[in-house]
PDB file of N, CA and C in Angstrom:
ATOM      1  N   UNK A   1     -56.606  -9.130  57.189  1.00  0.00           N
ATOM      2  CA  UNK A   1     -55.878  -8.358  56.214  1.00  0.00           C
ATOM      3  C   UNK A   1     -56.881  -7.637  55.313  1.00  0.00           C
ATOM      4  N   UNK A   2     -56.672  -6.032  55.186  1.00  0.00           N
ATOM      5  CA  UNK A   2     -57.692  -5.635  54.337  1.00  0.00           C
ATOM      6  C   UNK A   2     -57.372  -5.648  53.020  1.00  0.00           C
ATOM      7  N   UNK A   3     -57.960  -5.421  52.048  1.00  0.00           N
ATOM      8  CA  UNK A   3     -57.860  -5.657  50.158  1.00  0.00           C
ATOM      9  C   UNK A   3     -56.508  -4.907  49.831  1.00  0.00           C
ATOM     10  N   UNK A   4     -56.505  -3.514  50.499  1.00  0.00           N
ATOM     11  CA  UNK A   4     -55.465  -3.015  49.463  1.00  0.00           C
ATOM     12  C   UNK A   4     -54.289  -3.806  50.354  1.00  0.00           C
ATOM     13  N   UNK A   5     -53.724  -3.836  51.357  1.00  0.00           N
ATOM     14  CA  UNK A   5     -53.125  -4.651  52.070  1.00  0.00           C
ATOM     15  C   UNK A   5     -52.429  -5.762  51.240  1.00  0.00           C
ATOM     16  N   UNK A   6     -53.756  -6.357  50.440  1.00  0.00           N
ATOM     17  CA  UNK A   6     -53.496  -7.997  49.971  1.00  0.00           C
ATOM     18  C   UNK A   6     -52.913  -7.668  48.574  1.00  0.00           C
ATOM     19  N   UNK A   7     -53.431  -6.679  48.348  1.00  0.00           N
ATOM     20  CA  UNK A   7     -53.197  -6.303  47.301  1.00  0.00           C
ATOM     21  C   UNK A   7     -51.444  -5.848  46.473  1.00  0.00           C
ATOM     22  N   UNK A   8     -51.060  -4.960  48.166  1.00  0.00           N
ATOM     23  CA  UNK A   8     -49.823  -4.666  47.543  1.00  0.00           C
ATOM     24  C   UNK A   8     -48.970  -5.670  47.638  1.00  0.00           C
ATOM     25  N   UNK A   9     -49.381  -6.703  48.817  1.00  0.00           N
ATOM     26  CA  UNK A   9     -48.636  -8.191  48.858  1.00  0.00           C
ATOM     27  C   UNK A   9     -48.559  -8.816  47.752  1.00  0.00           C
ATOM     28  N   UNK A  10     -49.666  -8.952  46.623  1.00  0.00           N
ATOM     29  CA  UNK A  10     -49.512  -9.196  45.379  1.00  0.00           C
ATOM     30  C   UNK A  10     -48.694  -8.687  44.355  1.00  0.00           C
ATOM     31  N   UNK A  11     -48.860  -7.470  45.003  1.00  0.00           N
ATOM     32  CA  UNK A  11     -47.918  -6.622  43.885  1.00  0.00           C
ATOM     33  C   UNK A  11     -46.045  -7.305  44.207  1.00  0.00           C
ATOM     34  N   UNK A  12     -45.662  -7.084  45.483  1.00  0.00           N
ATOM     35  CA  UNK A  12     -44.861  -7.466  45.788  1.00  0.00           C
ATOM     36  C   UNK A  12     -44.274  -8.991  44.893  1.00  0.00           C
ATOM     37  N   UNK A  13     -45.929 -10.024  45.334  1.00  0.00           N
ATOM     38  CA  UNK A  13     -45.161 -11.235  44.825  1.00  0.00           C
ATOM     39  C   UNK A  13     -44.856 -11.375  43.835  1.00  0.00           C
ATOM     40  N   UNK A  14     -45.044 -10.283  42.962  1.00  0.00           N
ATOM     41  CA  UNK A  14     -45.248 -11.038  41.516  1.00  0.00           C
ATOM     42  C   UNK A  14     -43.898 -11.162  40.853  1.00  0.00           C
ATOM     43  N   UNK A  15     -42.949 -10.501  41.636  1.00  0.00           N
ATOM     44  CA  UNK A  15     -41.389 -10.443  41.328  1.00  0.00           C
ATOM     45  C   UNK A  15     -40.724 -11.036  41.819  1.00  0.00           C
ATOM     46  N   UNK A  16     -41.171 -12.211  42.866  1.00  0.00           N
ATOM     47  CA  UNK A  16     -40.382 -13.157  43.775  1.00  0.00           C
ATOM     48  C   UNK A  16     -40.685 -14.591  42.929  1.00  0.00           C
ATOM     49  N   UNK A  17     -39.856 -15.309  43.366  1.00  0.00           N
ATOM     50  CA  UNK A  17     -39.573 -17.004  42.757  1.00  0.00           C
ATOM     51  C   UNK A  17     -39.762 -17.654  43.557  1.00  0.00           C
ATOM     52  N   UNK A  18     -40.778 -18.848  43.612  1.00  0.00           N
ATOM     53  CA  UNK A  18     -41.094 -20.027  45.332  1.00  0.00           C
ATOM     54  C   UNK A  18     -39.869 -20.355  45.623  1.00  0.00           C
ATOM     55  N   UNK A  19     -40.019 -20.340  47.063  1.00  0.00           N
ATOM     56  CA  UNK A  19     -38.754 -20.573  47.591  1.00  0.00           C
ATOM     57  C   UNK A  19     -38.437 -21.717  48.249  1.00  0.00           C
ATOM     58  N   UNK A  20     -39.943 -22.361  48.396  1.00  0.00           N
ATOM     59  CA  UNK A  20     -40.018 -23.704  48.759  1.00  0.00           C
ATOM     60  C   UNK A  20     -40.909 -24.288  47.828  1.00  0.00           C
ATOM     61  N   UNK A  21     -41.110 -25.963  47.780  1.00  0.00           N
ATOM     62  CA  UNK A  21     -41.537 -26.781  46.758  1.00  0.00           C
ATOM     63  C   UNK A  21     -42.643 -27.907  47.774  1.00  0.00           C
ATOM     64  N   UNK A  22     -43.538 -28.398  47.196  1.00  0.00           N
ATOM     65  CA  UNK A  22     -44.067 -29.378  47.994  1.00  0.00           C
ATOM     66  C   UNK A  22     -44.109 -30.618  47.217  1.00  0.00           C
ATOM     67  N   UNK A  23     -43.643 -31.637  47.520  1.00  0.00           N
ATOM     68  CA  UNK A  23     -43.377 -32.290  46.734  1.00  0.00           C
ATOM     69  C   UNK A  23     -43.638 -33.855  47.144  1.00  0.00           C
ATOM     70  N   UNK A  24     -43.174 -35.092  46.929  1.00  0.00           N
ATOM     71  CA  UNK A  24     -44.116 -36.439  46.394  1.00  0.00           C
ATOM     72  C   UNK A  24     -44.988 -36.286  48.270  1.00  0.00           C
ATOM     73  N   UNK A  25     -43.529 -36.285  49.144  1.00  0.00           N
ATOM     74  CA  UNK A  25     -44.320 -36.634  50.532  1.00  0.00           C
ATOM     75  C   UNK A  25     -45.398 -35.494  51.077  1.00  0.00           C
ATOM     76  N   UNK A  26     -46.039 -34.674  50.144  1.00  0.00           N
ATOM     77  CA  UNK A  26     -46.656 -33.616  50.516  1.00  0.00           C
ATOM     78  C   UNK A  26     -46.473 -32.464  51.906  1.00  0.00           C
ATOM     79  N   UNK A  27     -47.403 -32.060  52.714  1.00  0.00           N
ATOM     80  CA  UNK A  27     -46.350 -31.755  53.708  1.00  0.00           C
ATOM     81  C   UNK A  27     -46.367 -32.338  55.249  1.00  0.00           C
ATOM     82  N   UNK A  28     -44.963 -32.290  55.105  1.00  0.00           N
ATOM     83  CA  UNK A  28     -44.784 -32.477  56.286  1.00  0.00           C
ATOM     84  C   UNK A  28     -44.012 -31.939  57.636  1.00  0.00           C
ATOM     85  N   UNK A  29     -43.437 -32.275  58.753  1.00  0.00           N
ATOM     86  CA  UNK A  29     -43.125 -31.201  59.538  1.00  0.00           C
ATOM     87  C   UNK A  29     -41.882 -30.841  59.405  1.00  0.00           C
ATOM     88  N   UNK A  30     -40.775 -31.485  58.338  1.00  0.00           N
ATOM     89  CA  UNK A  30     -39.974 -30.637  57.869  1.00  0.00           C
ATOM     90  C   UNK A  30     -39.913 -29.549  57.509  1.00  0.00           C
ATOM     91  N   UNK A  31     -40.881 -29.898  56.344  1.00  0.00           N
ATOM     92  CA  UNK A  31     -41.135 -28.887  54.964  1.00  0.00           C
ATOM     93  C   UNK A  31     -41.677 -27.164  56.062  1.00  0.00           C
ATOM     94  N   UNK A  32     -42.896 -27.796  57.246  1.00  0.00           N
ATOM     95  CA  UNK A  32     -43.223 -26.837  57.884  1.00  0.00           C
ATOM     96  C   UNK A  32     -42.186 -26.212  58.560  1.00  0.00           C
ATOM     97  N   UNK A  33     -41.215 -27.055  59.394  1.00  0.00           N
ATOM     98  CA  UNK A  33     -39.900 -26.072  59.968  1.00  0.00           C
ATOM     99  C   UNK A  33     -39.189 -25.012  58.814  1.00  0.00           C
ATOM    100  N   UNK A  34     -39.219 -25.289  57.852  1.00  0.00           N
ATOM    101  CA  UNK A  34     -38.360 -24.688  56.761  1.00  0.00           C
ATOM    102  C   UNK A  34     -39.308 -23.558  56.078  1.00  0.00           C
ATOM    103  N   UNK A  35     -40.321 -23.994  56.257  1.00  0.00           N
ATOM    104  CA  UNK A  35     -41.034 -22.846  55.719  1.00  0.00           C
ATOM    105  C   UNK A  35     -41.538 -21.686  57.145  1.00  0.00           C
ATOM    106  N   UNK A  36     -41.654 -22.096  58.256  1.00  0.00           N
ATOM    107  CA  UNK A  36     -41.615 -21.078  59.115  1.00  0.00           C
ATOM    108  C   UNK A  36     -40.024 -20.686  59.130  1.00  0.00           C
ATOM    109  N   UNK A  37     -38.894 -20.920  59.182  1.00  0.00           N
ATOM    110  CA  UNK A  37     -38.133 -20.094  59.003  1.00  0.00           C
ATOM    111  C   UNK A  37     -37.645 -18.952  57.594  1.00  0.00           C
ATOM    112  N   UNK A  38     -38.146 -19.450  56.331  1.00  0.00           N
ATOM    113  CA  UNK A  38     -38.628 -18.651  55.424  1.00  0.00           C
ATOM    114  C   UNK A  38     -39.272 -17.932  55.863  1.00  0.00           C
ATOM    115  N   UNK A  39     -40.489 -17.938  56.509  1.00  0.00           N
ATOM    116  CA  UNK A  39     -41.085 -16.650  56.587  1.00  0.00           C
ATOM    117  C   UNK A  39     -40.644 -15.529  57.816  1.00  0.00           C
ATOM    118  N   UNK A  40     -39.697 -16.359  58.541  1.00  0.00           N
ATOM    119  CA  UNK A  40     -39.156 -15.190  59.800  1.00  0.00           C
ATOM    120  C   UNK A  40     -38.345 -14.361  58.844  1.00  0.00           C
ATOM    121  N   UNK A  41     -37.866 -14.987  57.680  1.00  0.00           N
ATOM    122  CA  UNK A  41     -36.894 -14.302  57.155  1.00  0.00           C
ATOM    123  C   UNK A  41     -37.090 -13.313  56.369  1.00  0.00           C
ATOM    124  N   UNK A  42     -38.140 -13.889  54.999  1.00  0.00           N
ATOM    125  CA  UNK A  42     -38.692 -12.833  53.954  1.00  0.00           C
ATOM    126  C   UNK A  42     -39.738 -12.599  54.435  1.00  0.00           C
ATOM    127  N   UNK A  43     -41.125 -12.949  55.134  1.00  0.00           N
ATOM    128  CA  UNK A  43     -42.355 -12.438  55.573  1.00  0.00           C
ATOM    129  C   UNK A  43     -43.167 -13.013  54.404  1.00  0.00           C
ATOM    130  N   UNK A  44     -43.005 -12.577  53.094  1.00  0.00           N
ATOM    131  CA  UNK A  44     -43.623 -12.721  52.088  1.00  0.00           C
ATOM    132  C   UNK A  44     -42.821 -14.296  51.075  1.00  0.00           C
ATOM    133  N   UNK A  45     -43.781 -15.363  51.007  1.00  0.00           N
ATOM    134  CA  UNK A  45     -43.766 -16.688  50.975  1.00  0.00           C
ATOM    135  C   UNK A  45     -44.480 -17.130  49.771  1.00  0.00           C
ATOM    136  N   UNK A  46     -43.682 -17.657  48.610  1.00  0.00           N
ATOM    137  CA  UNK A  46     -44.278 -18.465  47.599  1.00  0.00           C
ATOM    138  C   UNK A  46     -43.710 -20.049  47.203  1.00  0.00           C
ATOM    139  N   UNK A  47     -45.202 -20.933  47.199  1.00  0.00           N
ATOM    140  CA  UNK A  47     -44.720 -21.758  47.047  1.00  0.00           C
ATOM    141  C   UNK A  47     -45.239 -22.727  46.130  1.00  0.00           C
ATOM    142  N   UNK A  48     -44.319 -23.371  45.645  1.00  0.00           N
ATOM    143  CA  UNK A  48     -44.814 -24.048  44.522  1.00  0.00           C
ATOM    144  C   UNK A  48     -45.384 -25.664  44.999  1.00  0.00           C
ATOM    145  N   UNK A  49     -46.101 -25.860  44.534  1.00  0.00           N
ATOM    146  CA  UNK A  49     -46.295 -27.511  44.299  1.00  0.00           C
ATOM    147  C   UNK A  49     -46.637 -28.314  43.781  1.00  0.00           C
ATOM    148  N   UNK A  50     -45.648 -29.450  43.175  1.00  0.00           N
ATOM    149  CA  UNK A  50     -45.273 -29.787  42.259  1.00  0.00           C
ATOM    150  C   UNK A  50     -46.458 -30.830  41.948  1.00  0.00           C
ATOM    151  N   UNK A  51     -46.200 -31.091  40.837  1.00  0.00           N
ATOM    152  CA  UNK A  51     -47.107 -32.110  40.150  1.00  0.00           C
ATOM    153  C   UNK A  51     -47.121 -33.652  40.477  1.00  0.00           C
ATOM    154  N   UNK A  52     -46.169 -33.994  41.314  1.00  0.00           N
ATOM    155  CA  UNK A  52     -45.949 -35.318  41.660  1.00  0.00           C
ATOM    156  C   UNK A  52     -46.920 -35.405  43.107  1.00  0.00           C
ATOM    157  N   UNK A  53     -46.812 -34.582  43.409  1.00  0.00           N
ATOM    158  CA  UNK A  53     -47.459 -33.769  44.800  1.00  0.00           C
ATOM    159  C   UNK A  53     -48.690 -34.832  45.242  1.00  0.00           C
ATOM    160  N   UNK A  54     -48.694 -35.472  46.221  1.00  0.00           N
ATOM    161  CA  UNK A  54     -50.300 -35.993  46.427  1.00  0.00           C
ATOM    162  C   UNK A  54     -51.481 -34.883  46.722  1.00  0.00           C
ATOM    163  N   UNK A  55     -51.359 -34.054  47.133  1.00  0.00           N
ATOM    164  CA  UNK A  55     -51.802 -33.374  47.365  1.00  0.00           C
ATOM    165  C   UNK A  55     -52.337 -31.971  46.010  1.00  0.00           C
ATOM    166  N   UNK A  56     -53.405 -31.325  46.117  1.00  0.00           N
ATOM    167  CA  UNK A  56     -53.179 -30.332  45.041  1.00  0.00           C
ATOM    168  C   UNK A  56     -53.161 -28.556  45.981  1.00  0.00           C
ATOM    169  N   UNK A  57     -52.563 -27.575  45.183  1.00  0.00           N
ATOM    170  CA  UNK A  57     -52.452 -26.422  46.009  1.00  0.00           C
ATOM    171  C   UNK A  57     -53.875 -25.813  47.161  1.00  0.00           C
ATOM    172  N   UNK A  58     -54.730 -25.961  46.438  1.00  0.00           N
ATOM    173  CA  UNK A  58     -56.437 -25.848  47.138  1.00  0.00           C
ATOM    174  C   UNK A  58     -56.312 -26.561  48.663  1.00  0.00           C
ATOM    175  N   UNK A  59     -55.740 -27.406  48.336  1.00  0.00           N
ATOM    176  CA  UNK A  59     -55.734 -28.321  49.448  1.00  0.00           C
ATOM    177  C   UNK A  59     -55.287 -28.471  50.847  1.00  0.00           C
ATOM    178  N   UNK A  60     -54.076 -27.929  50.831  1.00  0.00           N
ATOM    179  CA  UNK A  60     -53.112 -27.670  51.617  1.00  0.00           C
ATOM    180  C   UNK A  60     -53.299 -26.385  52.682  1.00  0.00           C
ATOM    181  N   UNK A  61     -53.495 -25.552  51.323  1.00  0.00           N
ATOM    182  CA  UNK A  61     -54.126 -23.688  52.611  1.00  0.00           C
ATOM    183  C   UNK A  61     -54.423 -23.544  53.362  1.00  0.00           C
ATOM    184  N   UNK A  62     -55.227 -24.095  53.929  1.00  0.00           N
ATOM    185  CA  UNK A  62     -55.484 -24.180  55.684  1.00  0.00           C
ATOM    186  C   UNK A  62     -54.770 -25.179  56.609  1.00  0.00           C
ATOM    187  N   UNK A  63     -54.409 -26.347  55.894  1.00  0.00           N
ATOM    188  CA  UNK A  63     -53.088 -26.907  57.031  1.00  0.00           C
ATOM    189  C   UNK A  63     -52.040 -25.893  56.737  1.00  0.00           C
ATOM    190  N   UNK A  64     -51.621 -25.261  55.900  1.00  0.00           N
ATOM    191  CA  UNK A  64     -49.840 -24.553  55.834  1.00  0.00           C
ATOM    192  C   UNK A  64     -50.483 -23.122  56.452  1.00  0.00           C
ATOM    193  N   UNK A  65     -51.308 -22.767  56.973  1.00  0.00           N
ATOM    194  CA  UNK A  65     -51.802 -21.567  57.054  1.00  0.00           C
ATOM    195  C   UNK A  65     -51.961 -21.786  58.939  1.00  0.00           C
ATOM    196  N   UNK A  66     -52.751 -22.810  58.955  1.00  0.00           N
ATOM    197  CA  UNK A  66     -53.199 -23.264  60.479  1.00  0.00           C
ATOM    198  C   UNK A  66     -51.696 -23.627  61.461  1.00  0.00           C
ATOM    199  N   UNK A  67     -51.317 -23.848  60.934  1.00  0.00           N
ATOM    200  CA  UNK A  67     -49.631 -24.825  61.127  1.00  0.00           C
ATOM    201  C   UNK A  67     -48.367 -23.127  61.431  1.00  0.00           C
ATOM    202  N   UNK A  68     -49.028 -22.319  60.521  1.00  0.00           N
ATOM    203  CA  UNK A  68     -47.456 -21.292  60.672  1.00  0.00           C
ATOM    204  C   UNK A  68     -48.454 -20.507  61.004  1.00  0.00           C
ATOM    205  N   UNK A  69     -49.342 -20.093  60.963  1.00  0.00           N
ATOM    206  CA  UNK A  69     -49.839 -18.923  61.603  1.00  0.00           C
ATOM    207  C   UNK A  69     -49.891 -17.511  60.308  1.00  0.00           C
ATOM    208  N   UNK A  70     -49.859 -17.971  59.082  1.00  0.00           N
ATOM    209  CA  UNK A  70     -49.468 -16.920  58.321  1.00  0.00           C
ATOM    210  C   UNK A  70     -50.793 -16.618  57.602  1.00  0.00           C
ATOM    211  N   UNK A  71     -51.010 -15.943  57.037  1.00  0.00           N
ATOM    212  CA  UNK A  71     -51.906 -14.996  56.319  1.00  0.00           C
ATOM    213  C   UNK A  71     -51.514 -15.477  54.834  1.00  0.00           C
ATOM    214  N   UNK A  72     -53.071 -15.765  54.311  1.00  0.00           N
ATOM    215  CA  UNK A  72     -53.041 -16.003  52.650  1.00  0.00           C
ATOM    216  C   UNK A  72     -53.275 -14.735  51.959  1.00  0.00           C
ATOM    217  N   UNK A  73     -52.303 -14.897  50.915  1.00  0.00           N
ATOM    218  CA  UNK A  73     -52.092 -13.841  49.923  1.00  0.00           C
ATOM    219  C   UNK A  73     -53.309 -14.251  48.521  1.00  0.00           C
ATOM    220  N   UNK A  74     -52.109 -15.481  47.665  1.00  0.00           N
ATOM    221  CA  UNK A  74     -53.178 -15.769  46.542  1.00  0.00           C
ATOM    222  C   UNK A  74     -52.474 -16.959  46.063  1.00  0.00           C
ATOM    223  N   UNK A  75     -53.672 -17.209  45.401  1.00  0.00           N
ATOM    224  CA  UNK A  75     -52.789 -18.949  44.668  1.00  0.00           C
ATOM    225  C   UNK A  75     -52.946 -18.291  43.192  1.00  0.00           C
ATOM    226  N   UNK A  76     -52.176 -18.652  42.397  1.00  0.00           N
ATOM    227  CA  UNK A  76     -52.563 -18.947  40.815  1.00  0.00           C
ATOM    228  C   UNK A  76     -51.728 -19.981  40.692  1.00  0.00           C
ATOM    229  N   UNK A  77     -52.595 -21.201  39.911  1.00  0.00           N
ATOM    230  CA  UNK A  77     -52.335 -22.482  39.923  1.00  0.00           C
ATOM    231  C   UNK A  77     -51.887 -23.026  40.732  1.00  0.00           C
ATOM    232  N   UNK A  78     -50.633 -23.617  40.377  1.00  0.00           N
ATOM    233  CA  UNK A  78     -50.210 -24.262  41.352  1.00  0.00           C
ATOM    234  C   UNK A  78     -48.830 -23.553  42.770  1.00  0.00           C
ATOM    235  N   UNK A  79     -49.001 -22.481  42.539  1.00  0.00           N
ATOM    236  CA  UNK A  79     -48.428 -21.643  43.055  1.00  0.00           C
ATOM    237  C   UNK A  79     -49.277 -20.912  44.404  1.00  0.00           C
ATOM    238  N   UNK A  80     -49.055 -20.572  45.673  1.00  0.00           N
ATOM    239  CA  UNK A  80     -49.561 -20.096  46.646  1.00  0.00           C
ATOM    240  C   UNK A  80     -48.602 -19.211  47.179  1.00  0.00           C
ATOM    241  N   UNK A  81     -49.320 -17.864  47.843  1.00  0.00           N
ATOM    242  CA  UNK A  81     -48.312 -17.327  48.249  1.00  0.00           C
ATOM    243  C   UNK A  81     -48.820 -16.966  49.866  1.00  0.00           C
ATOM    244  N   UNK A  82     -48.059 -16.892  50.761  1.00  0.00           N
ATOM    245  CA  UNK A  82     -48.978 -16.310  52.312  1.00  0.00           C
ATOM    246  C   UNK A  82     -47.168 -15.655  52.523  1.00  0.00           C
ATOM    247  N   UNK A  83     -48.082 -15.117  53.907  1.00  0.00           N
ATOM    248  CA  UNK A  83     -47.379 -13.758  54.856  1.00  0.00           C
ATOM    249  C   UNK A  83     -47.308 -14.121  55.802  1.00  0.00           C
ATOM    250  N   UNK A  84     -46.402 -13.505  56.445  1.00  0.00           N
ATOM    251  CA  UNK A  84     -46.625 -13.263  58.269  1.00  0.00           C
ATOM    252  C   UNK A  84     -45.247 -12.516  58.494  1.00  0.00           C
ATOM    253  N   UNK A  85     -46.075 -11.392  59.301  1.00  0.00           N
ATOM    254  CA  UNK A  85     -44.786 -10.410  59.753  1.00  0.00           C
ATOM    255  C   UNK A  85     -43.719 -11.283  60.168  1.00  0.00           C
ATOM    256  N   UNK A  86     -42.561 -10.716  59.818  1.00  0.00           N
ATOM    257  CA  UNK A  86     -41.601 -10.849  61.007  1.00  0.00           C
ATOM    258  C   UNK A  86     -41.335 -10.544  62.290  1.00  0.00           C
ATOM    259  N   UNK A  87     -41.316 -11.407  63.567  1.00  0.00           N
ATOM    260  CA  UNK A  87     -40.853 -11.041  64.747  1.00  0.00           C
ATOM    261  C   UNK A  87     -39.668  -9.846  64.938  1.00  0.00           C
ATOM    262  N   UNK A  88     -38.464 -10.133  64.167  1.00  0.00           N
ATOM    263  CA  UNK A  88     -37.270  -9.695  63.956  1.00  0.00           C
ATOM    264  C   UNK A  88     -36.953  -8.935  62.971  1.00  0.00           C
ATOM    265  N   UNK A  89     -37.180  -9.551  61.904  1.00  0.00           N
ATOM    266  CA  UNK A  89     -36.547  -9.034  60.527  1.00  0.00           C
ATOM    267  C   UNK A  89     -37.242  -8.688  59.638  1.00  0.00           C
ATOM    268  N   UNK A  90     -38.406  -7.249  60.511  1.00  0.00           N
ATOM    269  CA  UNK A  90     -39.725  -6.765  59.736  1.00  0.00           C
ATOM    270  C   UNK A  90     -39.294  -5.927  58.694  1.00  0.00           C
ATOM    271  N   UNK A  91     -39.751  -6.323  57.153  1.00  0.00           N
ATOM    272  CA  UNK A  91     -39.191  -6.108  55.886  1.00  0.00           C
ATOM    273  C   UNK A  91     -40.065  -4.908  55.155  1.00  0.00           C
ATOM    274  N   UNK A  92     -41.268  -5.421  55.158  1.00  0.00           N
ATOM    275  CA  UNK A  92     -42.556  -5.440  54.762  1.00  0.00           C
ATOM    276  C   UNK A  92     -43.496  -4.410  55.671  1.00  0.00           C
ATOM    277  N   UNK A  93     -43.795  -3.133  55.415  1.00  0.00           N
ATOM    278  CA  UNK A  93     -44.464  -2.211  55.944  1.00  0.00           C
ATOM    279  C   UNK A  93     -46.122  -2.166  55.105  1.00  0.00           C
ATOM    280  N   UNK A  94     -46.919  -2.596  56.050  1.00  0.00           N
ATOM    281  CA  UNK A  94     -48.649  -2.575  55.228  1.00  0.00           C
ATOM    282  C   UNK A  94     -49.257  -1.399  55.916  1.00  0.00           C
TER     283      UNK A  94
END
C-alpha cells in the first residue's frame, strides 16, 4: 500500500466507530470469522481493544493481519484499523 493510499484510508477512518472489540479471551477464531466477514462487507476495519484484553493492540497486528489477509492502516492507542478489498462488495476505490 503506498502513503497517500494509507493515507486516504485514514482519512476515511476517522469517521467510522470499531465495529468489533477484543476482549478478556483475546483473539480467537471466532472473533477472526466475524471480523473477516466485516471486512467482506465494509473493507475498511476498526477495532477496539479493550482493557480487560490479555493482550495489548501492538500485539495482535500481525496475528489479525496474518490470519485475514488484510492490510494495516493505523493504530492510535488502543484502537487499530486494517483493510482488505472486497471480493464482492468493492466500496472503497484507492
Amino acid at each position: 500500500m503506498k502513503g497517500k493510499e494509507r493515507a486516504y484510508l485514514k482519512s476515511l477512518a476517522n469517521n467510522i466507530d470499531p465495529l468489533i472489540q477484543v476482549g478478556k479471551n483475546g483473539v480467537t477464531e471466532a472473533f477472526l470469522i466475524q471480523l473477516d466477514k466485516l471486512l467482506e462487507d465494509h473493507e475498511l476495519v476498526k477495532i477496539r481493544v479493550l482493557k480487560n484484553s490479555p493482550v495489548m493492540a501492538r500485539e495482535i497486528v500481525e496475528e489479525i493481519l496474518d490470519k485475514t489477509g488484510a492490510e494495516f492502516v493505523q493504530q492510535i492507542g488502543n484502537k487499530l484499523t486494517i483493510y482488505r478489498e472486497s471480493q464482492e462488495k468493492k466500496k472503497i476505490e484507492l
